[in-house]
N, C-alpha and C. Protein backbone atom coordinates (compact mmCIF):
# COMPACT_ATOMS: atom_id res chain seq x y z
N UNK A 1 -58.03 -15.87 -49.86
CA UNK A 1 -57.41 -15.27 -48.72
C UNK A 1 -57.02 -13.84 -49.08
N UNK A 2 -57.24 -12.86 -48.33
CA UNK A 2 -57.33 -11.76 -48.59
C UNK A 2 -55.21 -10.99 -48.01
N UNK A 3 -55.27 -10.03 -48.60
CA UNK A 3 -53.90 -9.79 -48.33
C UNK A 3 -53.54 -9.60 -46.84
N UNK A 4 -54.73 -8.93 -46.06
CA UNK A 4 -53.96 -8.64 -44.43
C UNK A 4 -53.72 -10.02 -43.86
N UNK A 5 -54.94 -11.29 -44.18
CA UNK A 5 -54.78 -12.84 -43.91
C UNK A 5 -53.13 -13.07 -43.87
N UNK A 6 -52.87 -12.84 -45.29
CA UNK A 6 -50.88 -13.10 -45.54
C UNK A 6 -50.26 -12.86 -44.82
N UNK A 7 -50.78 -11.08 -44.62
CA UNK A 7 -49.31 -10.09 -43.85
C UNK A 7 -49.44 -10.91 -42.43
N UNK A 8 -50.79 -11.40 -41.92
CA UNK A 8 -50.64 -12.10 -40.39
C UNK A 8 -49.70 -13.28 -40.18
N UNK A 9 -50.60 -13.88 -41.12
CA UNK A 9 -49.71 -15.29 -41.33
C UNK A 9 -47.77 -15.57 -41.55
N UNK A 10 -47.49 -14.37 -42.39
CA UNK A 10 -46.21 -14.13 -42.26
C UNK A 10 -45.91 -13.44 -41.46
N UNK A 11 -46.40 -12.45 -40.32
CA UNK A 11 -45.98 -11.84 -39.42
C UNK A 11 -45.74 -13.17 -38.08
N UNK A 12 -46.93 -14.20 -38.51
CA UNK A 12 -46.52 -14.78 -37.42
C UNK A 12 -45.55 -15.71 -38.14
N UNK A 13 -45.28 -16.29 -39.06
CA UNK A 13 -44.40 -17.29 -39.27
C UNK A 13 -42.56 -16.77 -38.84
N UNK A 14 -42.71 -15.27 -39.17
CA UNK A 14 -41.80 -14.68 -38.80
C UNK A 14 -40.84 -14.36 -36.94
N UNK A 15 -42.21 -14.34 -36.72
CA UNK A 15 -42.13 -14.38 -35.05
C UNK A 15 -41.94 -15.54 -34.33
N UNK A 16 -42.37 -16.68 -34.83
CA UNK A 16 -42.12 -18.16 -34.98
C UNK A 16 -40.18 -18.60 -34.98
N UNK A 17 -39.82 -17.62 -36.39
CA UNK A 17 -38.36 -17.64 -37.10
C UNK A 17 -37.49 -17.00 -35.51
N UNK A 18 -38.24 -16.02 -35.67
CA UNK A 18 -37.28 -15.26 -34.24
C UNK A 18 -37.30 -15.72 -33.13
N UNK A 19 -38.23 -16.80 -32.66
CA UNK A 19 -38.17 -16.72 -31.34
C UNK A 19 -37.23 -17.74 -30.69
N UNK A 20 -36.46 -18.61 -31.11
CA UNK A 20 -35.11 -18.85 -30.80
C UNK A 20 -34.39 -17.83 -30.78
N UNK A 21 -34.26 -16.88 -31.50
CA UNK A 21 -33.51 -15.61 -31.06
C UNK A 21 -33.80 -15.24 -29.69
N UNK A 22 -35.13 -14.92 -29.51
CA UNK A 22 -35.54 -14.03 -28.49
C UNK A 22 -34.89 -14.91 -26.88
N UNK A 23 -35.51 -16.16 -27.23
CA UNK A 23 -35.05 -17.06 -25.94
C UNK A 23 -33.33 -17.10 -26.13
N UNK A 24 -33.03 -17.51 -26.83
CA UNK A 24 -31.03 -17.16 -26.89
C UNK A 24 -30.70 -15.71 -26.37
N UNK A 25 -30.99 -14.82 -26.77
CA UNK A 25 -31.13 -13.29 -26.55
C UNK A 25 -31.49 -13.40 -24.88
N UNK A 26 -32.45 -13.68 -24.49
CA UNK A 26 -33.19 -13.65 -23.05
C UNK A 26 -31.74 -14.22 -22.35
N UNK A 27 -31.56 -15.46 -22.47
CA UNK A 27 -30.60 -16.77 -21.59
C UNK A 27 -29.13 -15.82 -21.73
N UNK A 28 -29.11 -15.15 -23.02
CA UNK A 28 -27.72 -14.05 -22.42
C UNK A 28 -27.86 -13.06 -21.57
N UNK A 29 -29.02 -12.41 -21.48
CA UNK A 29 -28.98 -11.38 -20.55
C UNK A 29 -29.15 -11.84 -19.34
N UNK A 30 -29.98 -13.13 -19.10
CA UNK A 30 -29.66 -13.90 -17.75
C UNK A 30 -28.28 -14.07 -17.01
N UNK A 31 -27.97 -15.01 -18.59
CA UNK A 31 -26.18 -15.18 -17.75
C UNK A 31 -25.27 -14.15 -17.58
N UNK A 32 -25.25 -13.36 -18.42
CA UNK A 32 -24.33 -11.99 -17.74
C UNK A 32 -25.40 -11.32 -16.51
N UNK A 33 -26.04 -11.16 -16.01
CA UNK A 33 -26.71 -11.10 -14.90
C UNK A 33 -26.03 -11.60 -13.88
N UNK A 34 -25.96 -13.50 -13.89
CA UNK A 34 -25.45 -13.81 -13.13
C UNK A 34 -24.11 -14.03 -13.22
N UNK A 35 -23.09 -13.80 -13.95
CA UNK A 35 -21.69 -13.67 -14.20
C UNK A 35 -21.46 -12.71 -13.32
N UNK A 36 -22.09 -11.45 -13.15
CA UNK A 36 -22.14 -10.26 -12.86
C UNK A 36 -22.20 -10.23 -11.39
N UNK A 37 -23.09 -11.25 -10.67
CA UNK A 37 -23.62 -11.15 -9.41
C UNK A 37 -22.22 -12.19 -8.76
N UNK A 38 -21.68 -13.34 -9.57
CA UNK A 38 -21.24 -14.09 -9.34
C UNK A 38 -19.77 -13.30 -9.04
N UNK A 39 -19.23 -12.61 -10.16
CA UNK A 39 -17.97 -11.37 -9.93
C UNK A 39 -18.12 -10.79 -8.58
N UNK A 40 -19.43 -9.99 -8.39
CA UNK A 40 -19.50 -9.08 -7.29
C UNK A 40 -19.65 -10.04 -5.74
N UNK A 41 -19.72 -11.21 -6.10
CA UNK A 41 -19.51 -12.18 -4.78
C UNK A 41 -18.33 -12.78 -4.47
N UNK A 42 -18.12 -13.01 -5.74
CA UNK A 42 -16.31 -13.21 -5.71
C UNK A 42 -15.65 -12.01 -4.97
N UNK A 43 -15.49 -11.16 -5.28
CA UNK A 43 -14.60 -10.04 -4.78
C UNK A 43 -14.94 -9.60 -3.25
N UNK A 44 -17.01 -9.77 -2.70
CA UNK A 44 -16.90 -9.84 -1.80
C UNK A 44 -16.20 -11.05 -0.82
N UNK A 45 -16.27 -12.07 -0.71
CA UNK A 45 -15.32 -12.88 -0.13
C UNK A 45 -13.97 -12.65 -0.26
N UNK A 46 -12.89 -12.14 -1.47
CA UNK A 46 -12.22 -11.90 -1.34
C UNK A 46 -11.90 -10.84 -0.12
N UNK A 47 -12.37 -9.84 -0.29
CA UNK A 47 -12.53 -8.64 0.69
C UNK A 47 -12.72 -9.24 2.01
N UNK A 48 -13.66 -9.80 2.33
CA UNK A 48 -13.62 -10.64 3.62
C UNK A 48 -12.77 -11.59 3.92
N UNK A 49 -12.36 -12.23 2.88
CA UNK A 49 -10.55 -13.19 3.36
C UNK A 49 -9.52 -12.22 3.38
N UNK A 50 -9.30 -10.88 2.65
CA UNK A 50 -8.48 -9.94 2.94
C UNK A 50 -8.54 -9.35 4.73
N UNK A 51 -9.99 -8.99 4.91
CA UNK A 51 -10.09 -8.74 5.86
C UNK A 51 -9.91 -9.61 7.44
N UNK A 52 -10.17 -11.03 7.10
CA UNK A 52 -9.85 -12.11 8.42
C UNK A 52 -8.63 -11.82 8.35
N UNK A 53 -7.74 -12.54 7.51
CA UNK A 53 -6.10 -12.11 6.85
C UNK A 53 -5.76 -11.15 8.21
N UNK A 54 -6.11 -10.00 7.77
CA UNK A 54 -5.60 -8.97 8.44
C UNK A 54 -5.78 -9.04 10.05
N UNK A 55 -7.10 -9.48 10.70
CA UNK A 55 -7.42 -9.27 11.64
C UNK A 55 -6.13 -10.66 12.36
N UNK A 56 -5.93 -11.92 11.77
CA UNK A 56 -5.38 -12.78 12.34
C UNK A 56 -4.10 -12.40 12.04
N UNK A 57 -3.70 -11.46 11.41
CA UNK A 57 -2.15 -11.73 11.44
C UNK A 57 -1.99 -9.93 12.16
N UNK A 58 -2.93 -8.96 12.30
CA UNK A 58 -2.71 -7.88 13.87
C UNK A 58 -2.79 -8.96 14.94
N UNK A 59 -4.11 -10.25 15.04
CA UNK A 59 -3.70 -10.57 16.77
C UNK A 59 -2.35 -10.99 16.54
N UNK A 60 -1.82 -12.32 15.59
CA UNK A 60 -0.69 -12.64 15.81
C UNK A 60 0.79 -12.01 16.85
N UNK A 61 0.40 -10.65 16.00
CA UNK A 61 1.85 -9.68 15.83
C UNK A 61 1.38 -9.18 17.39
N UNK A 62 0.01 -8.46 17.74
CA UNK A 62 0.18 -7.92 19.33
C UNK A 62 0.19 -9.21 20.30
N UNK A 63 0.04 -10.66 19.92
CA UNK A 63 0.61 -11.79 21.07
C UNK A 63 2.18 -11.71 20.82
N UNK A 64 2.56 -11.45 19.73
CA UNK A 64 4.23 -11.58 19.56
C UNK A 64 4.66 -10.51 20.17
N UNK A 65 4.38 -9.51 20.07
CA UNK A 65 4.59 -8.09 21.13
C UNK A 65 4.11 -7.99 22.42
N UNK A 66 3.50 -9.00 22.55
CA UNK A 66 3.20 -9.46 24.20
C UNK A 66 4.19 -10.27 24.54
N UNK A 67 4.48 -11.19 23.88
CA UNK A 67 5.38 -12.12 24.49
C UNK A 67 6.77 -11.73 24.57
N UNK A 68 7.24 -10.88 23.72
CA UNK A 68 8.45 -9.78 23.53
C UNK A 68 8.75 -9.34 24.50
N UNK A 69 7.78 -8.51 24.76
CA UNK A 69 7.58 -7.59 26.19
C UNK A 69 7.49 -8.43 27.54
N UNK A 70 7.10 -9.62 27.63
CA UNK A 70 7.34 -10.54 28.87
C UNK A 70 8.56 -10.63 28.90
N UNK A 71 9.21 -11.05 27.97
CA UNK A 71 10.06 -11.85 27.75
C UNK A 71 10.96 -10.87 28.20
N UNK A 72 11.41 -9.83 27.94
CA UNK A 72 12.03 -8.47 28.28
C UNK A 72 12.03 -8.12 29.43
N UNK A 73 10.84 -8.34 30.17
CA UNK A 73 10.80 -8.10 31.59
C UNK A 73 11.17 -9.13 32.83
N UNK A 74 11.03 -10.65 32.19
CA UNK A 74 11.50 -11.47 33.02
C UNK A 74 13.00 -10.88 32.43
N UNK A 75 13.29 -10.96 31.73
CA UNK A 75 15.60 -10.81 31.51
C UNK A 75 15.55 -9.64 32.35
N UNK A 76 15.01 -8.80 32.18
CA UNK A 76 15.15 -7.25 33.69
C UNK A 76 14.71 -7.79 34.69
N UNK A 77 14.22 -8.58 35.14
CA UNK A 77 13.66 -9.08 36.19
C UNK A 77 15.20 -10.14 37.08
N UNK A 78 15.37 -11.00 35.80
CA UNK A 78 16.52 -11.88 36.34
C UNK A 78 17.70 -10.99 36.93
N UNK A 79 17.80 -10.16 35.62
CA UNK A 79 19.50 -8.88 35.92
C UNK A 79 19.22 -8.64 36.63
N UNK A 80 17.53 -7.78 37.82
CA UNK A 80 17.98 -6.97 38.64
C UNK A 80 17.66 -7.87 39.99
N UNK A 81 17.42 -9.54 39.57
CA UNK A 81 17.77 -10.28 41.53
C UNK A 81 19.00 -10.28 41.12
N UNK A 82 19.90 -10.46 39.98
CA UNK A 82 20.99 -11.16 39.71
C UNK A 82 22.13 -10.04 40.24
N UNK A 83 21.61 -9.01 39.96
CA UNK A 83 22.84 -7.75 40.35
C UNK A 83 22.82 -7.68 42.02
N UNK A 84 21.23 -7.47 42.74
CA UNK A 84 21.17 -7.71 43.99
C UNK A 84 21.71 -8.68 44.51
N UNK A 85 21.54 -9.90 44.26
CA UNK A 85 22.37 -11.02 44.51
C UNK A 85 23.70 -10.98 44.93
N UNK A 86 24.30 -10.33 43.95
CA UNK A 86 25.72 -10.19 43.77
C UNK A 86 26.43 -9.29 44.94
N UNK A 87 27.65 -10.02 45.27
CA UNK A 87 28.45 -8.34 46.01
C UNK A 87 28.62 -7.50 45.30
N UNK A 88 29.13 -6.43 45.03
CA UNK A 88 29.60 -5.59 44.34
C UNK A 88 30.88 -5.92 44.02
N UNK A 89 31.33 -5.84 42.75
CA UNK A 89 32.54 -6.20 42.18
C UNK A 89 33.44 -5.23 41.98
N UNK A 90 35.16 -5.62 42.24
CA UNK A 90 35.99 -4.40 42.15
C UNK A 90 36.53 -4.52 40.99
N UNK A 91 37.41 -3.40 40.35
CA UNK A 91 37.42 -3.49 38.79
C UNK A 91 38.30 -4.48 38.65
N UNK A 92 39.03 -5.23 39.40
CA UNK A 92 39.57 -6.64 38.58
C UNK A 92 38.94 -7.25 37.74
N UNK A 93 37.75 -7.62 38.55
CA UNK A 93 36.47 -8.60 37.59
C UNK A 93 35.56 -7.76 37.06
N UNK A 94 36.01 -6.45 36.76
CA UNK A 94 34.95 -5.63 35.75
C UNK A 94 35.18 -6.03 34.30
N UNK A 95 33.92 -6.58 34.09
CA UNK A 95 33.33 -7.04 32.64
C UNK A 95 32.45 -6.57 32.01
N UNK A 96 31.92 -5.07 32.31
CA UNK A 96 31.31 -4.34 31.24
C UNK A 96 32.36 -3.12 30.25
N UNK A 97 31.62 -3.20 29.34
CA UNK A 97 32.35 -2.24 28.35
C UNK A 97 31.98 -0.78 28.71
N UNK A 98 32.79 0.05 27.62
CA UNK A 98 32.58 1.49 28.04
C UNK A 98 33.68 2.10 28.85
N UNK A 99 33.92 3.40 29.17
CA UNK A 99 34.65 4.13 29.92
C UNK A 99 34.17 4.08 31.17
N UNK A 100 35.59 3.32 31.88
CA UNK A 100 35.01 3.33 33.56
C UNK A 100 35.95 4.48 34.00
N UNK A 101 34.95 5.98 34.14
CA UNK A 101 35.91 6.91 34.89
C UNK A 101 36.50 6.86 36.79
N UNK A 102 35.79 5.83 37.38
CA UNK A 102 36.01 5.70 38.35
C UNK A 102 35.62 4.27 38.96
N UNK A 103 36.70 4.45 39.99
CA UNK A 103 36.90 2.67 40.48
C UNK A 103 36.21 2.32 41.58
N UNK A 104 35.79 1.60 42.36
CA UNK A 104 35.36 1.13 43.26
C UNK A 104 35.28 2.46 44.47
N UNK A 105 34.82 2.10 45.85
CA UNK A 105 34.90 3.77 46.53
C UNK A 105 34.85 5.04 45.64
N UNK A 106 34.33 5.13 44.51
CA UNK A 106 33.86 6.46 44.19
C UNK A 106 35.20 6.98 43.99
N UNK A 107 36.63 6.41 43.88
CA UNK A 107 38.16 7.02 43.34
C UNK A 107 38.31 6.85 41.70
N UNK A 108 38.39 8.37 41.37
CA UNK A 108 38.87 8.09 40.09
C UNK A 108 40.05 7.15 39.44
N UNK A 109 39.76 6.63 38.31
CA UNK A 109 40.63 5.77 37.49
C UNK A 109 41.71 6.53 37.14
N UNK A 110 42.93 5.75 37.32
CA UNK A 110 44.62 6.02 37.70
C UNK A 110 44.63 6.53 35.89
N UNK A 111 44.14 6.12 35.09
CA UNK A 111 44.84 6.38 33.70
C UNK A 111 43.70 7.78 33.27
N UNK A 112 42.68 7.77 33.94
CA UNK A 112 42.17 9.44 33.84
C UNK A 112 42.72 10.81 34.26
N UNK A 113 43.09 10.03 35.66
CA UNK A 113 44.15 11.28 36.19
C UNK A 113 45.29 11.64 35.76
N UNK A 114 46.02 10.39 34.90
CA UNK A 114 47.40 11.11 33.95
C UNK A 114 47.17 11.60 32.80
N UNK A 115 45.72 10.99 32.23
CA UNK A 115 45.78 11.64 31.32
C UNK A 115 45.08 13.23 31.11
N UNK A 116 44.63 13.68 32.20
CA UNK A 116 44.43 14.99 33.00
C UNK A 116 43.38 15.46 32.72
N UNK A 117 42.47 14.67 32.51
CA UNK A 117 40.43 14.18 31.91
C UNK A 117 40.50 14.50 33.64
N UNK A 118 40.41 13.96 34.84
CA UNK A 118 39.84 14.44 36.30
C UNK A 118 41.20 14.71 37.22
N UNK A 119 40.95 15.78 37.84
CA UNK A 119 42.14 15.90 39.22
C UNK A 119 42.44 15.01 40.04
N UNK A 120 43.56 15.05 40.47
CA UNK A 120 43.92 14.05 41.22
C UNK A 120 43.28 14.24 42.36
N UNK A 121 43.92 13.16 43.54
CA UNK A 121 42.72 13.24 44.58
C UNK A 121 42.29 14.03 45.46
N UNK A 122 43.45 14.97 45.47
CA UNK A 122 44.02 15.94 46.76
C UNK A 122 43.51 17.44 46.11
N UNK A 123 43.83 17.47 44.58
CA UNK A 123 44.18 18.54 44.12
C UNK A 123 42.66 19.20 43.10
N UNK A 124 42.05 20.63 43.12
CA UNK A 124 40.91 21.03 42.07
C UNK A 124 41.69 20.88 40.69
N UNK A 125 40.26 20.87 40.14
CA UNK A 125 40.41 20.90 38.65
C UNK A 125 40.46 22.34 38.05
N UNK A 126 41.50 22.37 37.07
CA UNK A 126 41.67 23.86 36.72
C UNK A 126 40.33 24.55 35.71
């Protein structure tokens, strides 16, 4: 057997030695491949459950701001048959808060005029 015979024969026995390498070597670059594809699908779904997320909890909040806003308008709705309804009340049964500068008939309040905040009834204001 001549020497290049050898160098073949050990070139291939050698290539033989490696090629569990090569296939181990191959099956990693596969699986980080798909680790890789598997990450970038993960995060897309995430992104898309971020994104439903969001879309269901804006409708939520503009039905809750709908119903807010009904809800607001029937109570203005009730107050203003409820005030129509009503006679007009003289300040005996006045039950809102605040400064009432004047009483029933459009006459100023007795404790404004002494305390000399509006003229009396007869008389201008200086």
């Amino acid at each position: 057997m001549d020497f290049n015979a050898l160098l073949t024969i050990e070139a291939f026995i050698m290539f033989l030695f490696l090629v569990p390498f090569y296939v181990v070597f191959f099956f990693m670059i596969v699986a980080a491949r798909h680790a890789r594809n598997e990450r970038r699908l993960a995060h897309e779904l995430r992104v898309m459950a971020a994104d439903e997320e969001a879309r269901y909890n804006r409708r939520r909040r503009e039905a809750r701001e709908r119903e807010d806003k009904r809800v607001k308008e029937e109570a203005l709705l009730r107050e203003a048959a409820r005030q129509v309804s009503q006679p007009a009340h003289d300040s005996s049964d006045d039950d809102e808060g605040g400064l009432h500068i004047f009483h029933k008939n459009n006459r100023p309040a007795g404790y404004m005029v002494t305390s000399g905040f509006l003229p009396e009834k007869g008389r201008k204001r200086n």
